[in-house]
Protein backbone atom coordinates (compact mmCIF):
# COMPACT_ATOMS: atom_id res chain seq x y z
CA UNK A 1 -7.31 11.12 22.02
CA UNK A 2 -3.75 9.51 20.29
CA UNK A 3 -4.70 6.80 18.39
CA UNK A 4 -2.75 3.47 19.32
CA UNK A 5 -2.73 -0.12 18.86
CA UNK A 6 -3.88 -2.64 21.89
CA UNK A 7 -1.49 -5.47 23.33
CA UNK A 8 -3.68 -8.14 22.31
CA UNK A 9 -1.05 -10.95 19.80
CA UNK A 10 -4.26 -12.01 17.85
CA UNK A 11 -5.50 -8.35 17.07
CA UNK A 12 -2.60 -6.93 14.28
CA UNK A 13 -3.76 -8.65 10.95
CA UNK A 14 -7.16 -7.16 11.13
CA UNK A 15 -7.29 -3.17 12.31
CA UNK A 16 -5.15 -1.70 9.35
CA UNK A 17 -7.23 -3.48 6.60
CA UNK A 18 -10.27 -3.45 8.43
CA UNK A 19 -10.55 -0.12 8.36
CA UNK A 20 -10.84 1.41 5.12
CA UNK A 21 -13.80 -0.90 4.30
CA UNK A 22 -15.97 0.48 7.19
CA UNK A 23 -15.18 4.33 6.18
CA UNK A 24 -11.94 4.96 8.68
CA UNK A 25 -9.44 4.91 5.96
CA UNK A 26 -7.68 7.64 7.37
CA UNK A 27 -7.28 6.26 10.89
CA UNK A 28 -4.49 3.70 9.67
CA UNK A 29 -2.31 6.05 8.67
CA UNK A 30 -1.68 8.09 11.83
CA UNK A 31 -0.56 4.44 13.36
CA UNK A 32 1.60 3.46 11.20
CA UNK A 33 4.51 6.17 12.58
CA UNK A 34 4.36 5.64 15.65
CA UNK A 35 7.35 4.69 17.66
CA UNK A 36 5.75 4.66 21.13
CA UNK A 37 4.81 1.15 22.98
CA UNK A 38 2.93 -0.71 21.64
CA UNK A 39 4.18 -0.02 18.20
CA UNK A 40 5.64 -1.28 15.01
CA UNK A 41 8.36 1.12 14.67
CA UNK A 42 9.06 0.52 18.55
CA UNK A 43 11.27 -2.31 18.42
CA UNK A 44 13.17 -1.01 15.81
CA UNK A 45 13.83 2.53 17.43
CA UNK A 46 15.05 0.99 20.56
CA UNK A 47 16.00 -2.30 20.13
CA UNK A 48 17.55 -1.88 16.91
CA UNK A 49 15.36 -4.99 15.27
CA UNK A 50 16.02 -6.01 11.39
CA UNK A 51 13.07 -8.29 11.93
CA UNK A 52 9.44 -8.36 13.12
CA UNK A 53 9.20 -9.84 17.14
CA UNK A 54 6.93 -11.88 19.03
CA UNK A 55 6.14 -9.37 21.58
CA UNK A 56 6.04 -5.79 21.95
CA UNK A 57 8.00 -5.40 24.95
CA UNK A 58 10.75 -7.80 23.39
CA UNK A 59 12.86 -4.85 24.57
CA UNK A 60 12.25 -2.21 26.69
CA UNK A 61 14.59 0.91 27.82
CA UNK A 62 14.44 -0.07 31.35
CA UNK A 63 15.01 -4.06 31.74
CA UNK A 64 16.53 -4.66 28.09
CA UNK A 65 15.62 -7.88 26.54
CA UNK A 66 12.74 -10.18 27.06
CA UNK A 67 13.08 -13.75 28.92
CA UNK A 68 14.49 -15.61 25.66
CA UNK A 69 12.64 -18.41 25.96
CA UNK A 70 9.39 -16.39 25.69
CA UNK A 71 11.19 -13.90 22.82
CA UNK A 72 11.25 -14.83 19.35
CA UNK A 73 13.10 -12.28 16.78
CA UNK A 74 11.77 -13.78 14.16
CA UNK A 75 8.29 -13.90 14.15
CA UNK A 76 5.24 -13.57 11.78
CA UNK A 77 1.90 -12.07 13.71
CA UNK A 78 2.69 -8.75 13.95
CA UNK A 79 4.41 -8.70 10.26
CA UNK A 80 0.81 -9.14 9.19
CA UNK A 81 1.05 -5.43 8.73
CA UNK A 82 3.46 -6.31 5.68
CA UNK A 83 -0.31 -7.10 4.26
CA UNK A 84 -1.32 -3.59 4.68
CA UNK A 85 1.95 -1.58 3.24
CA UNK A 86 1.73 -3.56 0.10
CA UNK A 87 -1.96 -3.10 -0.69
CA UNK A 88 -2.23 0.07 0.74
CA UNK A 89 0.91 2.23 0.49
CA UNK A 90 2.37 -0.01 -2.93
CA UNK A 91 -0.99 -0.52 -4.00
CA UNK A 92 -0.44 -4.18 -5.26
CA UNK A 93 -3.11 -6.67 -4.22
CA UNK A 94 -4.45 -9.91 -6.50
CA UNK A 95 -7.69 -9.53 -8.21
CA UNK A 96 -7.93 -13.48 -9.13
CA UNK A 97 -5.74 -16.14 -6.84
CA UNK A 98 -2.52 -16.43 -8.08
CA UNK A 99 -2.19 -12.71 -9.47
CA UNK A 100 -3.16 -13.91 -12.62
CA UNK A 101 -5.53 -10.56 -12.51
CA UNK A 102 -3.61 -7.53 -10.55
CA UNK A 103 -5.15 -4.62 -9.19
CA UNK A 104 -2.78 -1.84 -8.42
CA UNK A 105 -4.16 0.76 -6.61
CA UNK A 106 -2.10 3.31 -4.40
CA UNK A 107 -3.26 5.04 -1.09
CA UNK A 108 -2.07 8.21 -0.89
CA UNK A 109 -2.31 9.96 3.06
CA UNK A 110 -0.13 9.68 6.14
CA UNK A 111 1.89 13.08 5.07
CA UNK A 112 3.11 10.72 2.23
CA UNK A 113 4.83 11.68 -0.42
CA UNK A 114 6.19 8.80 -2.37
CA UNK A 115 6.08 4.98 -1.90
CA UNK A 116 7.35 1.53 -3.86
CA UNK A 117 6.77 -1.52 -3.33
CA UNK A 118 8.06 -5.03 -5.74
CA UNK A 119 6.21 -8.04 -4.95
CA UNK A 120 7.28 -11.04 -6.28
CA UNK A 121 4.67 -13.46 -7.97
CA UNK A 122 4.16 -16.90 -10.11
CA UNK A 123 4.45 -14.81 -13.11
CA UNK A 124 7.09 -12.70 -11.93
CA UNK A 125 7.63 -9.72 -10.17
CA UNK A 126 5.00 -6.78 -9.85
CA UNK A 127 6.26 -3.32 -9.11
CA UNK A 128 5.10 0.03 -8.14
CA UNK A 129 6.52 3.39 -7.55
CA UNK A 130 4.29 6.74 -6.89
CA UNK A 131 5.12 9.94 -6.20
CA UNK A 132 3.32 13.25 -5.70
CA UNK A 133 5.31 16.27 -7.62
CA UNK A 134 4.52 19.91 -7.32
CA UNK A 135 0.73 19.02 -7.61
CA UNK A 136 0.79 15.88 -9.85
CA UNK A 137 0.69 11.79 -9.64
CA UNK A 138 2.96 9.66 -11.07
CA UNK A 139 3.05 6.13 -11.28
CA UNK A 140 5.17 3.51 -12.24
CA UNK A 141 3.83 -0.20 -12.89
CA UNK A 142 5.43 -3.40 -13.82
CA UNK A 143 3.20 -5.72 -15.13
CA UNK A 144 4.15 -9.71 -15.92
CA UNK A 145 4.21 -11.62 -18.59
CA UNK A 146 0.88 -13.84 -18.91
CA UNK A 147 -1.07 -11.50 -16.59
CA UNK A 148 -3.92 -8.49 -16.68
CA UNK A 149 -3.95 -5.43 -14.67
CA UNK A 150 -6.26 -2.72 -13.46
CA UNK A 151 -4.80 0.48 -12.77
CA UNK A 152 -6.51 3.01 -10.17
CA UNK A 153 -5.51 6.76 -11.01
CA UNK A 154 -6.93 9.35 -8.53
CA UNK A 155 -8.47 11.67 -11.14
CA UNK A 156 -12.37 11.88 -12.18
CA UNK A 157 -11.46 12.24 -15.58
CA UNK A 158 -8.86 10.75 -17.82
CA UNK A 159 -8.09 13.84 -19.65
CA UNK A 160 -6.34 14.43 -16.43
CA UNK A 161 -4.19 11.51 -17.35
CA UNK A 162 -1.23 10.50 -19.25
CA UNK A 163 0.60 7.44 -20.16
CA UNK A 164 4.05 7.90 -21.14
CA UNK A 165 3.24 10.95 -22.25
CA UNK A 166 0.30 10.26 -24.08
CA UNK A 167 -3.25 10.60 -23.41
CA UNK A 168 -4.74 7.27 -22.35
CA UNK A 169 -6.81 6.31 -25.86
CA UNK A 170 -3.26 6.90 -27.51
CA UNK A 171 -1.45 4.66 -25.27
CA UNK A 172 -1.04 1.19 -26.73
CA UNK A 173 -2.16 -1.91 -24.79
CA UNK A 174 -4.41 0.07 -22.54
CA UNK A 175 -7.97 0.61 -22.30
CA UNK A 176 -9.92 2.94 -20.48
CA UNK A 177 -13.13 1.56 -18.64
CA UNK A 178 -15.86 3.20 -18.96
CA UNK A 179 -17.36 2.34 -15.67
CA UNK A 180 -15.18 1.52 -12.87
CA UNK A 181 -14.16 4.06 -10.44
CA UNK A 182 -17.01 6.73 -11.16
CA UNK A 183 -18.29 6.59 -7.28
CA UNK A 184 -15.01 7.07 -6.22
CA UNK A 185 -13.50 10.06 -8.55
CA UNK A 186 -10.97 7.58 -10.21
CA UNK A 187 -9.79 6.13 -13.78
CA UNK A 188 -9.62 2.95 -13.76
CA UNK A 189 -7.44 1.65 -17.10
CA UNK A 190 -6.80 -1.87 -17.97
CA UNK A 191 -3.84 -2.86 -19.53
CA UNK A 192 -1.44 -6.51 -20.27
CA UNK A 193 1.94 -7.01 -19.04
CA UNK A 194 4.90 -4.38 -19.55
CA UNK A 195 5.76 -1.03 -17.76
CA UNK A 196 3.53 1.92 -17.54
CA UNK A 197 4.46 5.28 -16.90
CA UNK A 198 1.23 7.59 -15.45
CA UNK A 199 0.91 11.08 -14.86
CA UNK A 200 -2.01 12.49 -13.08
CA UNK A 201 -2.03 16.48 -13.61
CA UNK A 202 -5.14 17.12 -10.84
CA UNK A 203 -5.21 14.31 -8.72
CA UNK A 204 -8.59 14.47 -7.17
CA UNK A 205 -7.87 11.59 -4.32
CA UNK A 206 -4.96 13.21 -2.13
CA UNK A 207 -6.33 10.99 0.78
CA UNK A 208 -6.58 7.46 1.77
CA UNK A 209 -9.39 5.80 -0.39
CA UNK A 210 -12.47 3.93 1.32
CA UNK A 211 -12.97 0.49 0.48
């Protein structure tokens, strides 16, 4: 059956997110297209919406706008999928409050090919662009000043791996750990603020990650 999203207004800040953890990673993605009611892309598709709505059926092909005075146009519940795309698709989410530890960590599924996200923090901003290339990874990073980082890379092995153009013991500021990521087929490096340019020749993960 075609996966879609209920009508409840509580119910959007938890399925996306919620999902990976339990082992249905892949289930998001198929959602996140869709331009059918109930959907994200819905209002924007036929109502021509810049912003996120209070309801679903703010507009609808047949009666055209919603009662006003039940129709905000600028509204936050179902932007709680904003959550998602960052984590997810940009791969930016805090590993201490206050992103004074960042863990940057891409999903890669949903037919997918590239994604960037900047998020602007205390310490400044944090940015991310991947891409997949004839067969490789790459990934861009943007660390802050006065922060740490963890870097996920979707390969088993970092000899798979390159930092501006350099394997990863070679590449200054960054340390390989030894540990993290082994369950999972990924490198995890760990590196201080600055830019970081990544290169994954056999990307083992080519799907959305579990937990």
């Amino acid at each position: 059956p075609k996966l879609a999203l209920g009508r409840v207004f509580p119910g959007p800040p938890f399925p996306l997110p919620g999902l990976a953890p339990v082992g249905y990673g892949d289930v998001a993605f198929p959602l996140r297209p869709q331009d059918t009611f109930p959907s994200w892309l819905y209002p924007i598709v036929h109502g021509d919406a810049t912003t996120m709505w209070e309801r679903w059926d703010s507009w609808s092909d047949s009666r055209g706008f919603q009662d006003p005075n039940m129709t905000s146009f600028n509204h936050y519940a179902y932007g709680a999928v904003g959550e998602w795309m960052y984590q997810t698709l940009g791969g930016i989410a805090p590993g201490e409050p206050g992103y004074r530890h960042i863990v940057v960590r891409p999903r890669v599924g949903g037919g997918l090919t590239w994604a960037e996200a900047s998020l602007e923090t205390v310490h400044g901003p944090v940015t991310t662009h991947w891409r997949l290339v004839d067969g490789t990874f790459a990934l861009d990073v943007t660390i802050p000043p006065n922060t740490t980082a963890e870097v996920w890379l979707p390969c088993g092995s970092e000899l798979h791996a390159t930092e501006g153009g350099r394997a990863l013991r070679e590449s200054a500021g960054l340390v390989v750990d030894e540990h993290a990521g082994k369950e999972t087929g990924e490198t995890v490096v760990r590196v201080g603020s600055g830019s970081y340019a990544f290169v994954v020749s056999s990307p083992t993960v080519v799907g959305p990650v579990d937990g």
